[in-house]
N, C-alpha and C. Protein backbone atom coordinates (compact mmCIF):
# COMPACT_ATOMS: atom_id res chain seq x y z
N UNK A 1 -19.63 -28.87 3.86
CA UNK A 1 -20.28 -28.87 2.56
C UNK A 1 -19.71 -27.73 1.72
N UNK A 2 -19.20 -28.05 0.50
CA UNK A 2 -18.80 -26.98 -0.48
C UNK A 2 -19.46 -27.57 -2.19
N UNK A 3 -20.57 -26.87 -2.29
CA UNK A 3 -21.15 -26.82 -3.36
C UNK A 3 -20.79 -25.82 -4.40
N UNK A 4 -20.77 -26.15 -5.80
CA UNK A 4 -21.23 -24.65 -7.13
C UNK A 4 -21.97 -25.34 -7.80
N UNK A 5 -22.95 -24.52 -7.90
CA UNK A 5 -24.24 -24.73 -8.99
C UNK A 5 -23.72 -23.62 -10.38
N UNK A 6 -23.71 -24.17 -11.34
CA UNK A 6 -23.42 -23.68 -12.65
C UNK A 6 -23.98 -24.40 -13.25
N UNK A 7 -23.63 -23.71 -14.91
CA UNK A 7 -24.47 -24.19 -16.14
C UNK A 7 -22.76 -24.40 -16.83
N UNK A 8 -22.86 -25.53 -17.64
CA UNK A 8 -21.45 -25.24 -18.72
C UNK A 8 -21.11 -25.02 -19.60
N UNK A 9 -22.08 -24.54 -20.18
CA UNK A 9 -22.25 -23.55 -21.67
C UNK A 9 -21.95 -22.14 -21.07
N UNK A 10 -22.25 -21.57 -20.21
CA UNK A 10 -21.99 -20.15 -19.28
C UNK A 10 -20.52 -20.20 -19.41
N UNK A 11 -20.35 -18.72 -19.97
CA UNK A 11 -18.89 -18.22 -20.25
C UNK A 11 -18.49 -18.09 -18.40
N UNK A 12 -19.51 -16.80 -18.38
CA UNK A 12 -19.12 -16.33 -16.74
C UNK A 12 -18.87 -17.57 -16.14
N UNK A 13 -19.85 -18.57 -16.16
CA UNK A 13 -19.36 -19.70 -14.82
C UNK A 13 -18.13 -20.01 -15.17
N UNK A 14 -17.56 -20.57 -16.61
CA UNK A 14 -16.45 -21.00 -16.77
C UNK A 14 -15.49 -20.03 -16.09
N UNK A 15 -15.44 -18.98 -16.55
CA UNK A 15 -14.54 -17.98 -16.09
C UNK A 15 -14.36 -18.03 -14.76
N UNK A 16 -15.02 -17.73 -13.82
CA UNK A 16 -15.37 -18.16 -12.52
C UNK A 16 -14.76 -18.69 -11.61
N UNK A 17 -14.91 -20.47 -12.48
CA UNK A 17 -14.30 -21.41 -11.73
C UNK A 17 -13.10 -21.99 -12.21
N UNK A 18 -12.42 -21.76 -13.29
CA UNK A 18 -11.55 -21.65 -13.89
C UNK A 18 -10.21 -21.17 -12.92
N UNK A 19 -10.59 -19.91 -11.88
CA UNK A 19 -9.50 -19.47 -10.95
C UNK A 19 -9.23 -19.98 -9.67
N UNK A 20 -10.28 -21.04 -9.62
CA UNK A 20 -9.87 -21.54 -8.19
C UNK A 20 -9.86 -23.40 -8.33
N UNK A 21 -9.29 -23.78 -7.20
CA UNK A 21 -8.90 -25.03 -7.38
C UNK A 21 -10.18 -26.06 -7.05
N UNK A 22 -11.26 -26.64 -7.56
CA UNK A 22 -12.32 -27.09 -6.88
C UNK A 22 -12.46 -28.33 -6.75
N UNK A 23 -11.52 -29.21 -6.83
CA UNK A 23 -11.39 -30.37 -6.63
C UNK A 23 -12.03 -31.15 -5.63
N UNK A 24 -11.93 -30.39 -4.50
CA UNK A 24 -13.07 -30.99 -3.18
C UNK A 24 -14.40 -30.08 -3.02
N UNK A 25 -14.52 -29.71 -4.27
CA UNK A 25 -16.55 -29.40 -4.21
C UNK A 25 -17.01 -30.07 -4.94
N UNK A 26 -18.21 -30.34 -4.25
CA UNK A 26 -19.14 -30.83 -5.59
C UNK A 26 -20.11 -29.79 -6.51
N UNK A 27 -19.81 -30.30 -7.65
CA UNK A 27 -19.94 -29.92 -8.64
C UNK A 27 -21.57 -29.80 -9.36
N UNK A 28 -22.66 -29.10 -9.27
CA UNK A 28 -23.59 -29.24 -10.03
C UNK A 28 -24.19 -28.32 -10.90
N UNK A 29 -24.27 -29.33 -12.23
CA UNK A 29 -24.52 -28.56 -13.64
C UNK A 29 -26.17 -28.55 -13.49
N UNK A 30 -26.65 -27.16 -13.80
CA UNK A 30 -27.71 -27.34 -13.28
C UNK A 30 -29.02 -27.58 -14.90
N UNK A 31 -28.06 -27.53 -15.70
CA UNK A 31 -29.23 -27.70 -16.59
C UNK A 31 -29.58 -29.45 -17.10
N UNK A 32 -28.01 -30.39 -16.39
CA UNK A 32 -28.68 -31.93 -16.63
C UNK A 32 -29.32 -32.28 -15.38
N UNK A 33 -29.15 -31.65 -14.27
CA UNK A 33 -29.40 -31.55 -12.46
C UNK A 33 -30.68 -30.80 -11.92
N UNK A 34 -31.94 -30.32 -12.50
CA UNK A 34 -32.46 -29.05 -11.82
C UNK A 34 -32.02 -28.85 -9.97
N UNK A 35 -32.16 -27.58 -10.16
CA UNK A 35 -31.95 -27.82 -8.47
C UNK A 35 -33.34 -28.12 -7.93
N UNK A 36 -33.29 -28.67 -6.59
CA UNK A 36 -34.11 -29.30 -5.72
C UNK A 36 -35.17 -28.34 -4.95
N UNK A 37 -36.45 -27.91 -4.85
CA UNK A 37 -36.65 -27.25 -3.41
C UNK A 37 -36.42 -27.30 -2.21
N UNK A 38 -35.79 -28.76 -1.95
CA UNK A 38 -34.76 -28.70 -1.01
C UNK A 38 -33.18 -27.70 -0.77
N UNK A 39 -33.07 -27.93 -2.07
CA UNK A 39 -31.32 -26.93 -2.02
C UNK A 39 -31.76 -25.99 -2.06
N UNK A 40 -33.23 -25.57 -2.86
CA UNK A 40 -33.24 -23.93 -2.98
C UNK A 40 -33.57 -23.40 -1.74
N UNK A 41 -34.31 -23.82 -0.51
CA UNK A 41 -34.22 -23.46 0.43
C UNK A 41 -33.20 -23.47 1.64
N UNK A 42 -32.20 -24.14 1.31
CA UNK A 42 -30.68 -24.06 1.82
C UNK A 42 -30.23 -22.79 1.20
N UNK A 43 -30.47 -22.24 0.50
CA UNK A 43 -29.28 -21.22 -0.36
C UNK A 43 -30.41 -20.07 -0.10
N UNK A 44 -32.06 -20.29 0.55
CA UNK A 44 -32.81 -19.17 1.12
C UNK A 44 -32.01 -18.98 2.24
N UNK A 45 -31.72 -19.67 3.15
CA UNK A 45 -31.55 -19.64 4.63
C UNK A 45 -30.14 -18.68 4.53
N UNK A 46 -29.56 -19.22 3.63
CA UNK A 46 -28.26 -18.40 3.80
C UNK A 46 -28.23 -16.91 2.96
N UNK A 47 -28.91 -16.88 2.04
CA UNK A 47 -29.15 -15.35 1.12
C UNK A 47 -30.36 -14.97 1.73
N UNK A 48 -31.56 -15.10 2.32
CA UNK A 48 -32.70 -14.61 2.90
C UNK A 48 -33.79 -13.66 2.22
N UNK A 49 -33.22 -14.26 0.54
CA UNK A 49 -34.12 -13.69 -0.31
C UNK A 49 -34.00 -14.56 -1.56
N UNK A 50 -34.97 -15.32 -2.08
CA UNK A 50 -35.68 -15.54 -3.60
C UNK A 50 -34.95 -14.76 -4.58
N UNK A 51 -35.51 -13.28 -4.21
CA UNK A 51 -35.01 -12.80 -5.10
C UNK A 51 -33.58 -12.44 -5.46
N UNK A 52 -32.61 -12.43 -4.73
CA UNK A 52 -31.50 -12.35 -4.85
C UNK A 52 -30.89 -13.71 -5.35
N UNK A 53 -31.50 -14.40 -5.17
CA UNK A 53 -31.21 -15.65 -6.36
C UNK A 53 -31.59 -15.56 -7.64
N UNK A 54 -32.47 -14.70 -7.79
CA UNK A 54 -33.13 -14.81 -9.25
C UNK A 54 -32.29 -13.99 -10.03
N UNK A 55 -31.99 -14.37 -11.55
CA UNK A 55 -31.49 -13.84 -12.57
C UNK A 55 -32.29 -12.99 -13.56
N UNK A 56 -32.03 -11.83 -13.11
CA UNK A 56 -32.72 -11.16 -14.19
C UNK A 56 -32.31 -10.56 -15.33
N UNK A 57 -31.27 -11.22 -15.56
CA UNK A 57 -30.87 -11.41 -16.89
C UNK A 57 -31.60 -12.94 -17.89
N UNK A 58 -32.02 -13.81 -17.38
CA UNK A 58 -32.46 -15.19 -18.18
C UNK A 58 -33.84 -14.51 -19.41
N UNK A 59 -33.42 -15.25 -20.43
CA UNK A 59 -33.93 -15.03 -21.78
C UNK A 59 -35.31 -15.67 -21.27
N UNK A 60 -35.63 -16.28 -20.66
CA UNK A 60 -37.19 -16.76 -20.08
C UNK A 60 -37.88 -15.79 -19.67
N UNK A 61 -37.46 -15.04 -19.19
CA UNK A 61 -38.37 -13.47 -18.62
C UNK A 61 -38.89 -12.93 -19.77
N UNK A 62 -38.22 -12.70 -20.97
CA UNK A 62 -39.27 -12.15 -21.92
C UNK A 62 -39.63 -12.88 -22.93
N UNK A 63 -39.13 -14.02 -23.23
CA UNK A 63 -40.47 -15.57 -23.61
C UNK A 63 -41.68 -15.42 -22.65
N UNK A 64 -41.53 -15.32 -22.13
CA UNK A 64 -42.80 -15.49 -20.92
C UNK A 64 -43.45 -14.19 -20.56
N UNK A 65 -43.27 -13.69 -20.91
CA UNK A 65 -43.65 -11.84 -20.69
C UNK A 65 -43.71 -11.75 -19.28
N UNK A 66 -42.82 -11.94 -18.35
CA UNK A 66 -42.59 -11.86 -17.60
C UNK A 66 -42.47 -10.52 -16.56
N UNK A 67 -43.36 -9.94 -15.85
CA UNK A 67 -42.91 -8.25 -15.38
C UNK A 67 -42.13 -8.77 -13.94
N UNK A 68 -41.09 -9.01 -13.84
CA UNK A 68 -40.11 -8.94 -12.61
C UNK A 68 -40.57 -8.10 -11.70
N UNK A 69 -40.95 -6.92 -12.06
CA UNK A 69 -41.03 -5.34 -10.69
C UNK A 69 -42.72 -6.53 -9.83
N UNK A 70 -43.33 -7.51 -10.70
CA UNK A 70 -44.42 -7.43 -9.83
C UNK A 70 -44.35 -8.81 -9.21
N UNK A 71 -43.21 -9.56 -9.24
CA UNK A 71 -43.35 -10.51 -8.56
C UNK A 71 -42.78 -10.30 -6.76
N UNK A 72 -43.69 -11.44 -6.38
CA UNK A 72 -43.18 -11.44 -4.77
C UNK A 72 -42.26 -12.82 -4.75
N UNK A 73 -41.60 -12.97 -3.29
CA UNK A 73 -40.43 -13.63 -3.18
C UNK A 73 -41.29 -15.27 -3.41
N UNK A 74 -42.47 -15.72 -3.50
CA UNK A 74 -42.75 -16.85 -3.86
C UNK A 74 -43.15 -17.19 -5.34
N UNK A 75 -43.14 -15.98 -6.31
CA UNK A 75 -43.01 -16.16 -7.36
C UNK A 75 -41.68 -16.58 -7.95
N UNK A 76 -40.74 -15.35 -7.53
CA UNK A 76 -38.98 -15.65 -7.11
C UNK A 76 -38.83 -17.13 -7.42
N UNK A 77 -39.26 -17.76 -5.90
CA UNK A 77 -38.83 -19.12 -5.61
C UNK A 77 -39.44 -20.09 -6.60
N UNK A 78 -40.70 -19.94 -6.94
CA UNK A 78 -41.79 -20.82 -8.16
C UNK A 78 -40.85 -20.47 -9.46
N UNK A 79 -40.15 -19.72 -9.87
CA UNK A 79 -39.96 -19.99 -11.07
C UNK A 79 -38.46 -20.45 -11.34
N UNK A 80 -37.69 -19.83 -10.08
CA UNK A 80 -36.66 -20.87 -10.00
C UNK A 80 -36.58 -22.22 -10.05
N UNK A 81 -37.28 -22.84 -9.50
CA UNK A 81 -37.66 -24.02 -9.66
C UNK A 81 -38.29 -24.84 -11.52
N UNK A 82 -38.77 -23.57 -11.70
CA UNK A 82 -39.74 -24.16 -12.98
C UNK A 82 -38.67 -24.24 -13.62
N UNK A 83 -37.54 -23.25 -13.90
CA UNK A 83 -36.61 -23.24 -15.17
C UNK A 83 -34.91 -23.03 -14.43
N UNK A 84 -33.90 -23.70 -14.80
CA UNK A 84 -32.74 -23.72 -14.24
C UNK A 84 -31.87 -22.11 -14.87
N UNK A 85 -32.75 -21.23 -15.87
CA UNK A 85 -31.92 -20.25 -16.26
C UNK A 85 -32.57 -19.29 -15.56
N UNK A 86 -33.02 -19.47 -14.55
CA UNK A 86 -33.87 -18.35 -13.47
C UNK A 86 -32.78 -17.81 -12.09
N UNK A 87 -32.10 -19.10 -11.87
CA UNK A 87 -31.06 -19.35 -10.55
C UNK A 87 -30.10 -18.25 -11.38
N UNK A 88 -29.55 -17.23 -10.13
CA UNK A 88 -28.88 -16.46 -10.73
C UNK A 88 -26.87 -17.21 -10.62
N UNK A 89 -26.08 -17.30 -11.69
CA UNK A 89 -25.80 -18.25 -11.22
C UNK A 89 -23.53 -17.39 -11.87
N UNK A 90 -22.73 -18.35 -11.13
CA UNK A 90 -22.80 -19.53 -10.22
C UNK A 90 -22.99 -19.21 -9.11
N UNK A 91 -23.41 -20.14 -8.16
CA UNK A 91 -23.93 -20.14 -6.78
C UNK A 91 -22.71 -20.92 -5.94
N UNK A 92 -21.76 -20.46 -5.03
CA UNK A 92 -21.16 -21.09 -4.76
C UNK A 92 -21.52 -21.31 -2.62
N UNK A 93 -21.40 -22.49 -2.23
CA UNK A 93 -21.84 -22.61 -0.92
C UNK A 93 -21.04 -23.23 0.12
N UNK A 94 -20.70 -22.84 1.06
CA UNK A 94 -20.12 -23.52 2.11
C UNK A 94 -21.36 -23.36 3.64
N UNK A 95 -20.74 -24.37 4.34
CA UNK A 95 -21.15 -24.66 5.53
C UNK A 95 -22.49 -23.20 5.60
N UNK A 96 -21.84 -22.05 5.83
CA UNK A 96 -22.28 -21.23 6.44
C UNK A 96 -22.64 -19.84 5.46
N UNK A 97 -22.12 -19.83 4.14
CA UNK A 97 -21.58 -18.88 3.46
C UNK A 97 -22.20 -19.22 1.92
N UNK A 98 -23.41 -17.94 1.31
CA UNK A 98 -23.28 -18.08 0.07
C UNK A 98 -22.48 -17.25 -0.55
N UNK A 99 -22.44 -17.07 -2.28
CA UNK A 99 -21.94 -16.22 -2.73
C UNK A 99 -22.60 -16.96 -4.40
N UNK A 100 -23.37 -15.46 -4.71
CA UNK A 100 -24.19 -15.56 -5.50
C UNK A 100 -24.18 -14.79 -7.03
N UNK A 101 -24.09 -15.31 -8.03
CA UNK A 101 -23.42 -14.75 -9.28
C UNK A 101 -22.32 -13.81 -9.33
N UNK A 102 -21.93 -12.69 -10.27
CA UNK A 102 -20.61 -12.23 -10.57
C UNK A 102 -20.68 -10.55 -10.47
N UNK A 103 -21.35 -10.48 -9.83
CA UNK A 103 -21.18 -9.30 -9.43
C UNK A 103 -19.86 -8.80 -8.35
N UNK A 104 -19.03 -8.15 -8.80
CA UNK A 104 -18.17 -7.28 -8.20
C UNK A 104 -17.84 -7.71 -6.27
N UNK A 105 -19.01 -7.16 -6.09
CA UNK A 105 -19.04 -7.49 -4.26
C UNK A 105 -19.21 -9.28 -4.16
N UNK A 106 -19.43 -9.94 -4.83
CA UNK A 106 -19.44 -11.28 -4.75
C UNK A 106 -18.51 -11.89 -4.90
N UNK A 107 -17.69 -11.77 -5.82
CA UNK A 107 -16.23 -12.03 -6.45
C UNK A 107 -15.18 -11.48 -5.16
N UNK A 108 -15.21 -10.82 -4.70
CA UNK A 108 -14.32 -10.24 -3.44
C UNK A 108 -14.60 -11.00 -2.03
N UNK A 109 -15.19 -11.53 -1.96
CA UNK A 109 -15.87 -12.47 -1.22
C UNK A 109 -15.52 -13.92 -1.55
N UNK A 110 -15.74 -14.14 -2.75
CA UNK A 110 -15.30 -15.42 -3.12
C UNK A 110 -13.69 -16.08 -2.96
N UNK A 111 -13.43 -14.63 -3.71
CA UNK A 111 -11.50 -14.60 -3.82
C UNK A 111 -10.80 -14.82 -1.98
N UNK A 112 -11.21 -13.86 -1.32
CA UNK A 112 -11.28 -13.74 0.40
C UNK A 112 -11.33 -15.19 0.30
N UNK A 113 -12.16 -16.30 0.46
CA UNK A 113 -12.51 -17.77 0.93
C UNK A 113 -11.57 -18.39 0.53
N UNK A 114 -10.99 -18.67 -1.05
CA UNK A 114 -10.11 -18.95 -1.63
C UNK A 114 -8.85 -18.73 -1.20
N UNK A 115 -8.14 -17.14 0.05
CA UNK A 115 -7.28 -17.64 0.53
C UNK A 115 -7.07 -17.71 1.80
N UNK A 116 -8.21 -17.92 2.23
CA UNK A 116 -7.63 -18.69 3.67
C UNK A 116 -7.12 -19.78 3.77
């Protein structure tokens, strides 16, 4: 299994996936797609935190007056679900292996997979 969850209005995702060849992943846009509580608990098992999925950058946190410092990891997971700009994103997945938005240590990780 080789999944990316992205949005395609997202510069970063474009940018992203733009450097690697993804022809044999599948592809899901998550704002015509929501993700599933099924997938989101595939991408728990492998990150072992809600919150490290969650984006705390999404413009919904302060529409919603949202205080991040007081949620627990099932709020995390509840609002991922409610809104697709919550998933911190892109999310890219293999068999065994996430790798979760664009942060620095993620990208080095990603690039690593890309050349084996």
């Amino acid at each position: 299994m080789k999944k990316v969850y992205y949005l395609k209005n997202c510069g970063t995702c474009k940018k992203i996936m733009a450097q690697y060849d993804l022809s044999d992943w599948e592809l899901r846009e998550l704002k015509t797609q929501p993700i599933t509580e099924e997938e989101l608990k595939e991408m728990h098992q492998l990150s072992h935190s809600y919150e490290s999925l969650f984006s705390k950058r999404s413009t919904q946190i302060k529409a919603r007056g949202i205080e991040v410092s007081k949620l627990d990891e099932e709020g995390f997971k509840n609002l991922i679900l409610d809104h697709y700009s919550f998933l911190k994103r892109p999310v890219f997945i293999t068999d065994n292996q996430i790798m979760i938005g664009s942060d620095k240590k993620n990208l080095e990780v990603l690039e690593n997979f890309f050349k084996k």
